[in-house]
Protein backbone atom coordinates (compact mmCIF):
# COMPACT_ATOMS: atom_id res chain seq x y z
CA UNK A 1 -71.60 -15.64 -2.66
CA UNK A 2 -69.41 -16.69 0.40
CA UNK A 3 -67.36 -18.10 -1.68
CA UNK A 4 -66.80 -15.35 -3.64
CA UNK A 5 -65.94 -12.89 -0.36
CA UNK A 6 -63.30 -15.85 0.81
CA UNK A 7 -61.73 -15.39 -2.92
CA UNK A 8 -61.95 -11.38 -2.38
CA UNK A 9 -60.13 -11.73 1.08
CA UNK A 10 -57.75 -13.97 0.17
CA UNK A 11 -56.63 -11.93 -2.83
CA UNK A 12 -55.96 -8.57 -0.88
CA UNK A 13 -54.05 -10.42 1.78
CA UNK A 14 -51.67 -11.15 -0.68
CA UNK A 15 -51.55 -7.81 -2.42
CA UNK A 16 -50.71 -6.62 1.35
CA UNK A 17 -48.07 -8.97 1.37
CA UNK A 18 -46.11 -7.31 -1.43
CA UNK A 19 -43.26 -5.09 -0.92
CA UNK A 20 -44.04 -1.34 -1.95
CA UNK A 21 -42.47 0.38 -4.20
CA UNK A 22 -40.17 2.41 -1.12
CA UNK A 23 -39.70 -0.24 0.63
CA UNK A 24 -37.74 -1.77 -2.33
CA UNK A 25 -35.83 1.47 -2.97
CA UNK A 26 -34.55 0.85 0.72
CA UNK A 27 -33.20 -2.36 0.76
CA UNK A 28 -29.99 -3.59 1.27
CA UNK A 29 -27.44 -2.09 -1.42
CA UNK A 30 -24.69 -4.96 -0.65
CA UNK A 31 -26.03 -8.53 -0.41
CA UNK A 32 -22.49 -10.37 -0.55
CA UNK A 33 -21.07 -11.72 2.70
CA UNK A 34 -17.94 -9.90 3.48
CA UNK A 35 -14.63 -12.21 4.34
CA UNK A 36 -13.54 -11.94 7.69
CA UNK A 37 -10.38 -10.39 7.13
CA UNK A 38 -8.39 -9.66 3.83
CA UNK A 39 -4.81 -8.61 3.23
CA UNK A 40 -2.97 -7.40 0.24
CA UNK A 41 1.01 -6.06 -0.20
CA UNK A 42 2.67 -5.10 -2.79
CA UNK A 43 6.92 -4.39 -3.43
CA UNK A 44 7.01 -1.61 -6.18
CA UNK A 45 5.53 -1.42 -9.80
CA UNK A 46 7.97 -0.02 -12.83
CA UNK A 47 9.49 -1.82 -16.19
CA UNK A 48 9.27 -5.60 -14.84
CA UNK A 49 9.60 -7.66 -18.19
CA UNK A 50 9.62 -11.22 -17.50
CA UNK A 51 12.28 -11.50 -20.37
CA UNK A 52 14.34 -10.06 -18.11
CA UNK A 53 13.77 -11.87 -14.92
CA UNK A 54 15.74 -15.53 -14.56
CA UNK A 55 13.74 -18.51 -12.69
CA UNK A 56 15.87 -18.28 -9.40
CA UNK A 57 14.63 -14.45 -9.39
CA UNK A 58 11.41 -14.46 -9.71
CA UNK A 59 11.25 -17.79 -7.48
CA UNK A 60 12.75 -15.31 -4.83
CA UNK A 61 10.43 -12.72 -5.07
CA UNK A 62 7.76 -15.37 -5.08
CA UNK A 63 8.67 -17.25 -1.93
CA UNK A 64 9.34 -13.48 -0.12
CA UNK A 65 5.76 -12.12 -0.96
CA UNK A 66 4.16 -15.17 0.26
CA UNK A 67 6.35 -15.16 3.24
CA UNK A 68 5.17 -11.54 3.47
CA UNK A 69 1.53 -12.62 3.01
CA UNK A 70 1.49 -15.37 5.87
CA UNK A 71 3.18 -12.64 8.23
CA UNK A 72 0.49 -10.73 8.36
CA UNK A 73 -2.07 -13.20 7.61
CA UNK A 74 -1.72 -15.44 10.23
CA UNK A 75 -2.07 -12.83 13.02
CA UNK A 76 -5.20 -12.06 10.85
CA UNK A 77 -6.81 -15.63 10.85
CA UNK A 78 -6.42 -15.51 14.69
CA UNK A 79 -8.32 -12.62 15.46
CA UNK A 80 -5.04 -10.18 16.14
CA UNK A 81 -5.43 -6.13 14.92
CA UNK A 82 -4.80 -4.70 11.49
CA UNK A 83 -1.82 -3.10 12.61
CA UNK A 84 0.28 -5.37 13.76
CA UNK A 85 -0.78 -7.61 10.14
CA UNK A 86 0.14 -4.45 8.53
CA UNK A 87 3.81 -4.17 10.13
CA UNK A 88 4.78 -7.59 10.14
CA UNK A 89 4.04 -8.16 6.35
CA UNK A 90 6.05 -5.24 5.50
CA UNK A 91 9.01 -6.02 8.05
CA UNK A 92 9.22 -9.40 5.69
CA UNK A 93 9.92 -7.26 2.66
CA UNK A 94 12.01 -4.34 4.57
CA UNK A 95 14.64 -7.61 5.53
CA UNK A 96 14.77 -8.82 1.83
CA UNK A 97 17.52 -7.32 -0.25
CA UNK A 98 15.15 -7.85 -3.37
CA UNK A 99 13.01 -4.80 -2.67
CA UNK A 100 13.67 -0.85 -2.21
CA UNK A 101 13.07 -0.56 1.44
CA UNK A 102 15.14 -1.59 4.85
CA UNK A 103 17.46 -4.02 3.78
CA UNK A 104 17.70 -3.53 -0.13
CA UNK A 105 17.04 0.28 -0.14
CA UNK A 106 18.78 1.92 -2.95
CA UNK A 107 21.85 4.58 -2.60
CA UNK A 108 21.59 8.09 -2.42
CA UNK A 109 24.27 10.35 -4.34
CA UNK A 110 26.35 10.59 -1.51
CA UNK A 111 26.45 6.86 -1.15
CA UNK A 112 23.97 6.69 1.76
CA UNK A 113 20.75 4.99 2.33
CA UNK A 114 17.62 6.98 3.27
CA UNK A 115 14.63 5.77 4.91
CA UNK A 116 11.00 6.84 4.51
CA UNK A 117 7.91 5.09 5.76
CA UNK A 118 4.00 5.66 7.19
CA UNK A 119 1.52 4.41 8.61
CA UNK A 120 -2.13 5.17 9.35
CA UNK A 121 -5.18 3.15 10.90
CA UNK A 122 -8.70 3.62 9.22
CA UNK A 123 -10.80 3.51 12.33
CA UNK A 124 -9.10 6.78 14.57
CA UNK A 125 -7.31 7.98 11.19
CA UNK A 126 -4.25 8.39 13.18
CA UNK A 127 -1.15 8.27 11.59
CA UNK A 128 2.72 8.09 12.04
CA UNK A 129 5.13 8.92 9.19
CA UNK A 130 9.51 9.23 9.25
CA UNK A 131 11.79 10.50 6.44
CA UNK A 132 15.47 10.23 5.65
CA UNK A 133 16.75 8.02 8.40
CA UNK A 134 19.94 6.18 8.06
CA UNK A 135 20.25 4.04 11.06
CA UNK A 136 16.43 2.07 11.82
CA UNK A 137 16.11 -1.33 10.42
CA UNK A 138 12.54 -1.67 9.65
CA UNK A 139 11.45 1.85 9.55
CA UNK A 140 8.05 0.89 9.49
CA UNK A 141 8.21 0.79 13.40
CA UNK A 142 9.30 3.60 13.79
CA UNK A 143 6.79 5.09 11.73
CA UNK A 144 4.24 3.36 13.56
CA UNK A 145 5.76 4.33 17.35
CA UNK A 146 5.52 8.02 16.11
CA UNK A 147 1.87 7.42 15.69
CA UNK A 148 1.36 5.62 19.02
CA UNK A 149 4.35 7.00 21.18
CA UNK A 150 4.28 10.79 20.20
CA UNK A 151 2.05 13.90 19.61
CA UNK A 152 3.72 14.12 15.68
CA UNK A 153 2.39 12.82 12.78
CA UNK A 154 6.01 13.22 11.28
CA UNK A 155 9.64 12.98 12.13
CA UNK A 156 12.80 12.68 10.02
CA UNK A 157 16.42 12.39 10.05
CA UNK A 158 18.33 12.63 12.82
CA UNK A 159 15.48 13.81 15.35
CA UNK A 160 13.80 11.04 14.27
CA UNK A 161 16.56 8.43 15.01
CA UNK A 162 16.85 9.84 18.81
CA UNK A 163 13.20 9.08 19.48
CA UNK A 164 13.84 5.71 17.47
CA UNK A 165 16.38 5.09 20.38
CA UNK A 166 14.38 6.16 23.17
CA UNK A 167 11.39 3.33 22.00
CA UNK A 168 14.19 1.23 21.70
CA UNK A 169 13.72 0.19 18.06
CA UNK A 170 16.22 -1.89 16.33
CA UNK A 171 19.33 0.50 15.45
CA UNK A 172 21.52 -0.61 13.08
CA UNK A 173 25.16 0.57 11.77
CA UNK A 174 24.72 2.39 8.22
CA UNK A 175 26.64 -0.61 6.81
CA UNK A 176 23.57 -3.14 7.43
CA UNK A 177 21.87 -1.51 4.46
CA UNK A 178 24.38 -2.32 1.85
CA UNK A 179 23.95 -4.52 -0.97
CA UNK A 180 26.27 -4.85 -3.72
CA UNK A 181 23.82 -4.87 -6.69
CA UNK A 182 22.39 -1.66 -5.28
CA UNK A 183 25.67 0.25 -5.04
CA UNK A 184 26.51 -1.19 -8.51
CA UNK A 185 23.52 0.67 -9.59
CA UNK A 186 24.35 3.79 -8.21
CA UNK A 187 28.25 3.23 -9.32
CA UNK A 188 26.38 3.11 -13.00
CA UNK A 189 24.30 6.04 -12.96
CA UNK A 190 27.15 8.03 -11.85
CA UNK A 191 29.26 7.25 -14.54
CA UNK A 192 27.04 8.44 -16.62
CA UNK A 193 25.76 11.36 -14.70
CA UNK A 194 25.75 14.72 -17.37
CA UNK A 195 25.78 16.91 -14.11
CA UNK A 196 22.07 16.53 -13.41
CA UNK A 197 20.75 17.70 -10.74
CA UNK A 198 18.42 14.58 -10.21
CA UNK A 199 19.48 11.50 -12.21
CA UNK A 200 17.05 8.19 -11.67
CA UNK A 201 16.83 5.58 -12.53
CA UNK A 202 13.47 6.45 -14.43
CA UNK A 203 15.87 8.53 -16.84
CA UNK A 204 18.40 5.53 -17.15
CA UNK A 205 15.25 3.55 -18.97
CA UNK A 206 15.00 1.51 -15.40
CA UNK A 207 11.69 2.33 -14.96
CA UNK A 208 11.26 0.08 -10.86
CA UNK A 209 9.28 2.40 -8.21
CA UNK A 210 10.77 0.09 -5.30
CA UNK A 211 8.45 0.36 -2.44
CA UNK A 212 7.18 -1.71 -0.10
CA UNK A 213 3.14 -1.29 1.17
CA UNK A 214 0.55 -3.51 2.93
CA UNK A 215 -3.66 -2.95 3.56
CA UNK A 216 -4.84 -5.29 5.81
CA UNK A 217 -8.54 -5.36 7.31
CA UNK A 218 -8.86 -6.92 10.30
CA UNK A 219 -12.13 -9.46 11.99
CA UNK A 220 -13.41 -6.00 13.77
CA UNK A 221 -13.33 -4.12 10.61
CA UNK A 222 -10.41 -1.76 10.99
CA UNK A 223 -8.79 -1.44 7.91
CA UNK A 224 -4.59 0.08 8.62
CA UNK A 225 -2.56 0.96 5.20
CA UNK A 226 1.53 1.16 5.74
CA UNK A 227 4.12 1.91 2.89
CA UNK A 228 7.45 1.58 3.18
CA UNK A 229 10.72 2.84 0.58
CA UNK A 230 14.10 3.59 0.00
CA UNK A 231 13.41 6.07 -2.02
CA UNK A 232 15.33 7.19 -5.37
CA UNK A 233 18.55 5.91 -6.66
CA UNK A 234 20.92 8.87 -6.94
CA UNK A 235 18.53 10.99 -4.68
CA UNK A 236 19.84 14.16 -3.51
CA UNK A 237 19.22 16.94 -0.83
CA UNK A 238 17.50 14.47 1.25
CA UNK A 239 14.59 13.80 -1.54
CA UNK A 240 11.53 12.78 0.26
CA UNK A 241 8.83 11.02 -2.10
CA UNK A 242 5.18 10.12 -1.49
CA UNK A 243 5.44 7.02 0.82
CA UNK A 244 5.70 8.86 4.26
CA UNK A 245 3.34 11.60 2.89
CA UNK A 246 -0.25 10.62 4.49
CA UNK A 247 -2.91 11.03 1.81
CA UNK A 248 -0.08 10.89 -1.24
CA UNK A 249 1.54 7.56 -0.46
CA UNK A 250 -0.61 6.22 2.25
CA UNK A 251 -4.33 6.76 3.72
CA UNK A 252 -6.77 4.55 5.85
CA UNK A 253 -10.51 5.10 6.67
CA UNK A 254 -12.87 2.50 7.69
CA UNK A 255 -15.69 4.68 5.88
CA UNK A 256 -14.16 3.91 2.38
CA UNK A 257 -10.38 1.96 2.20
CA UNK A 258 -7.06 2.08 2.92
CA UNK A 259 -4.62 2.95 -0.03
CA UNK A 260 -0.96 1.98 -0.36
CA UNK A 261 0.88 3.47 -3.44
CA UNK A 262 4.18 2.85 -5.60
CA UNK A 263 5.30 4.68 -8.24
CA UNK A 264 6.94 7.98 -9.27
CA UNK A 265 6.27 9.89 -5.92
CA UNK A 266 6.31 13.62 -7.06
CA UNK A 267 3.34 13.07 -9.14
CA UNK A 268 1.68 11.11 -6.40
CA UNK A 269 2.05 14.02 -3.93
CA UNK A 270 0.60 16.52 -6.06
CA UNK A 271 -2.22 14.58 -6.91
CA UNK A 272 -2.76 13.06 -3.19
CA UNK A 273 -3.21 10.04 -5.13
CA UNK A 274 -4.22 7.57 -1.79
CA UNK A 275 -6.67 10.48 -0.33
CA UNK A 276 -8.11 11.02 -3.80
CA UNK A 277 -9.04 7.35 -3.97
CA UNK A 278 -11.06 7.69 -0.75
CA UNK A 279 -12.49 10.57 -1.51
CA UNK A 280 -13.82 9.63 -4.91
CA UNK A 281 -15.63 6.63 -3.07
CA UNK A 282 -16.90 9.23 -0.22
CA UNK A 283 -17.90 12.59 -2.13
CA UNK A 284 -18.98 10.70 -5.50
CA UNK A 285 -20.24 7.30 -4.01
CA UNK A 286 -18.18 5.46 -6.66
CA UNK A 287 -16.89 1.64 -6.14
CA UNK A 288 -13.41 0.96 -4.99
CA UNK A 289 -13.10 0.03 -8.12
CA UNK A 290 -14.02 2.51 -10.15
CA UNK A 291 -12.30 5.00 -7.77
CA UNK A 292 -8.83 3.19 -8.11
CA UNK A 293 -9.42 3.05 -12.16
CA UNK A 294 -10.59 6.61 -12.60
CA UNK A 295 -7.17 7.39 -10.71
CA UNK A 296 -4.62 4.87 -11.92
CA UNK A 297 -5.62 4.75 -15.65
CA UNK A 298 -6.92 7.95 -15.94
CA UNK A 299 -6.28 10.74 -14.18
CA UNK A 300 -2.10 9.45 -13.18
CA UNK A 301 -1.96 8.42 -17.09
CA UNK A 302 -3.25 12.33 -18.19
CA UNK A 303 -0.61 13.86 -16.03
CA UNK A 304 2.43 11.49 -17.07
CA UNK A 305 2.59 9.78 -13.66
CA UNK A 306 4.32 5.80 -13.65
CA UNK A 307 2.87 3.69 -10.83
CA UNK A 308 0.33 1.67 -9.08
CA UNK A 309 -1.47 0.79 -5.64
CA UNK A 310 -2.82 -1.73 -3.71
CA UNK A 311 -6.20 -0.75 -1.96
CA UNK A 312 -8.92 -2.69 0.21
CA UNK A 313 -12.23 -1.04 1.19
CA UNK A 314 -14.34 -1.82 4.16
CA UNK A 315 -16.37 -4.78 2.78
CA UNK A 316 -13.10 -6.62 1.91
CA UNK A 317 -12.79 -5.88 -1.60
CA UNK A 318 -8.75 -5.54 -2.91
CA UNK A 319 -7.85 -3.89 -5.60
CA UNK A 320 -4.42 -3.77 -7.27
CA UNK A 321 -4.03 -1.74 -10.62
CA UNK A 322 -0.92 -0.08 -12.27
CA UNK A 323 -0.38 1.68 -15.10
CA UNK A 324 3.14 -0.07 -15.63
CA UNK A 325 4.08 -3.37 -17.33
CA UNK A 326 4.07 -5.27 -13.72
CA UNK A 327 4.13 -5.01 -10.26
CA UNK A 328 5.03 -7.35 -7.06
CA UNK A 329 1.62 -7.65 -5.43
CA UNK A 330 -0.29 -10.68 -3.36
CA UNK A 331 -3.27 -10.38 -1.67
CA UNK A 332 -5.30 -13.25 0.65
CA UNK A 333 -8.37 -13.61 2.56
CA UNK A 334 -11.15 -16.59 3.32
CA UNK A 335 -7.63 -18.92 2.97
CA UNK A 336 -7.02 -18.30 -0.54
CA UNK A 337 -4.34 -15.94 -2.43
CA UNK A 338 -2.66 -14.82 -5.22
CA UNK A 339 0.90 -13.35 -6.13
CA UNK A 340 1.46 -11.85 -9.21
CA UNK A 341 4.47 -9.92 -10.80
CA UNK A 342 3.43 -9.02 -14.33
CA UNK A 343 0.65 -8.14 -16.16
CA UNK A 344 -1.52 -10.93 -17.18
């Protein structure tokens, strides 16, 4: 009979042992260990057909997006802020002549180079945005001064230039922006303008949204997003497109992700395409991933809009979809990356 008790007793100590059924219900929903920092840039999406690309090219854009990549990762790796990742990747591709922004922006009608850029940080959702300026050579710092320096959100043209010169950003003569295969691209266009009121280079069958963008997430968890763009070749009446427009072209909060878009801006504005992202993952509790699909290859492909994004949410998940044949992208984290140009 004592024998039998000690069986009894040892039986419902183990049935007390057992998790109930709520306390199952509550457990963890992520189990994964979350990097300590991730990174990911992209230089435009459009018509990129590898038939069409030479060796020496795409070795260039290569070596630039990785050169990008370490910028920003290697303040990462050593404990430095999102922010500063964020604006040093994309100064790397504003100083390249191979992608729509700074250096290798594209020409306006008039024959003049217009800047746009913005930047916002995930964890105080402040932001800093500039438009149409002709004379700042990586107009992501200025975007980024107007955030810290200022009580604006956004500045543009000339206004913005002056307080450009009072942070004492790097000015530049209007000459620093030209490139010759840019202004033979304009030259082209022009010649074959039928008195449009907007000709791009979408309608010429040259289907490349150049921008520049970076998401970084940093060791404390602060995730920054920062876009960068030249704009429109044959823009006119100072055009403005999505990339300085905070929630269209760029958005950060540590809550959900940080978005960075390319593509063809006016439908990216209408449909807040960056803010939509985040909000899909906050409202609807849906996955970065599914949030960046439902938008990319649904919603943008329903309403005729070209483009793509690069996103990171606050467990360190990147994603990079597009609804074109390729875009430049790279992301890294936990010392290992990836740079891609087409679609595989």
């Amino acid at each position: 009979m004592r024998q039998y008790f000690q069986i009894l007793i040892l039986m419902l100590s183990l049935v007390s042992c057992q998790p109930s059924e709520k306390q199952i219900l509550i457990s963890p929903k992520k189990v994964d260990i979350s990097p300590e920092y991730a990174i990911v840039i992209h230089g435009g999406a459009g018509t990129i057909d590898k038939n069409n690309m030479d060796v020496a090219t795409e070795k260039a854009y290569h070596e630039t997006l990785n050169q990008a990549l370490d910028a920003g990762e290697n303040i990462l790796k050593s404990g430095g802020k999102s922010i500063d990742a964020v604006v040093a990747a994309i100064k790397v591709m504003e100083d390249s002549p191979l992608f729509n922004a700074g250096k290798g922006a594209v020409f306006t009608h008039d024959g003049t180079n217009e800047l746009d850029a913005s930047i916002m940080t995930g964890d105080s959702q402040m932001a800093g945005a500039v438009g149409s300026v002709t004379t700042i050579k990586n107009p992501i710092t200025l975007a980024r001064a107007i955030m810290e320096q200022s009580d604006h959100v956004m500045m543009i043209g000339k206004g913005a230039e002056a307080f450009a010169n009072k942070c004492k950003l790097d000015i530049v003569d209007p000459s620093y922006f030209y490139t010759e295969k840019r202004w033979n691209s304009l030259q082209k266009i022009l010649k074959d303008d039928n008195n449009k009121i907007q000709l791009s280079e979408d309608e010429k069958g040259n289907k490349k949204h150049g921008t520049v963008g970076c998401v970084a997430l940093d060791k404390s968890g602060n995730i920054v997003a920062g876009t960068s763009t030249g704009g429109m070749t044959n823009k006119r009446y100072n055009r403005i497109g999505d990339a300085p427009i905070i929630g269209a072209g760029t958005f950060a909060d540590n809550n959900s992700c940080g978005v960075s878009c390319t593509g063809h801006g006016e439908y990216f504005i209408r449909y807040t395409v960056a803010r939509d992202i985040a909000a899909l993952m906050e409202y609807k509790g849906l996955s970065l991933r599914s949030a960046c699909d439902t938008i990319v290859y649904k919603k943008l492909v329903a309403k005729g809009g070209e483009g793509g994004l690069i996103a990171i949410d606050k467990y360190g998940n990147i994603e990079m979809p597009f609804n074109t044949s390729g875009m430049y992208r790279g992301w890294a984290k936990d010392s290992k990356r990836e740079v891609k140009i087409y679609k595989d």
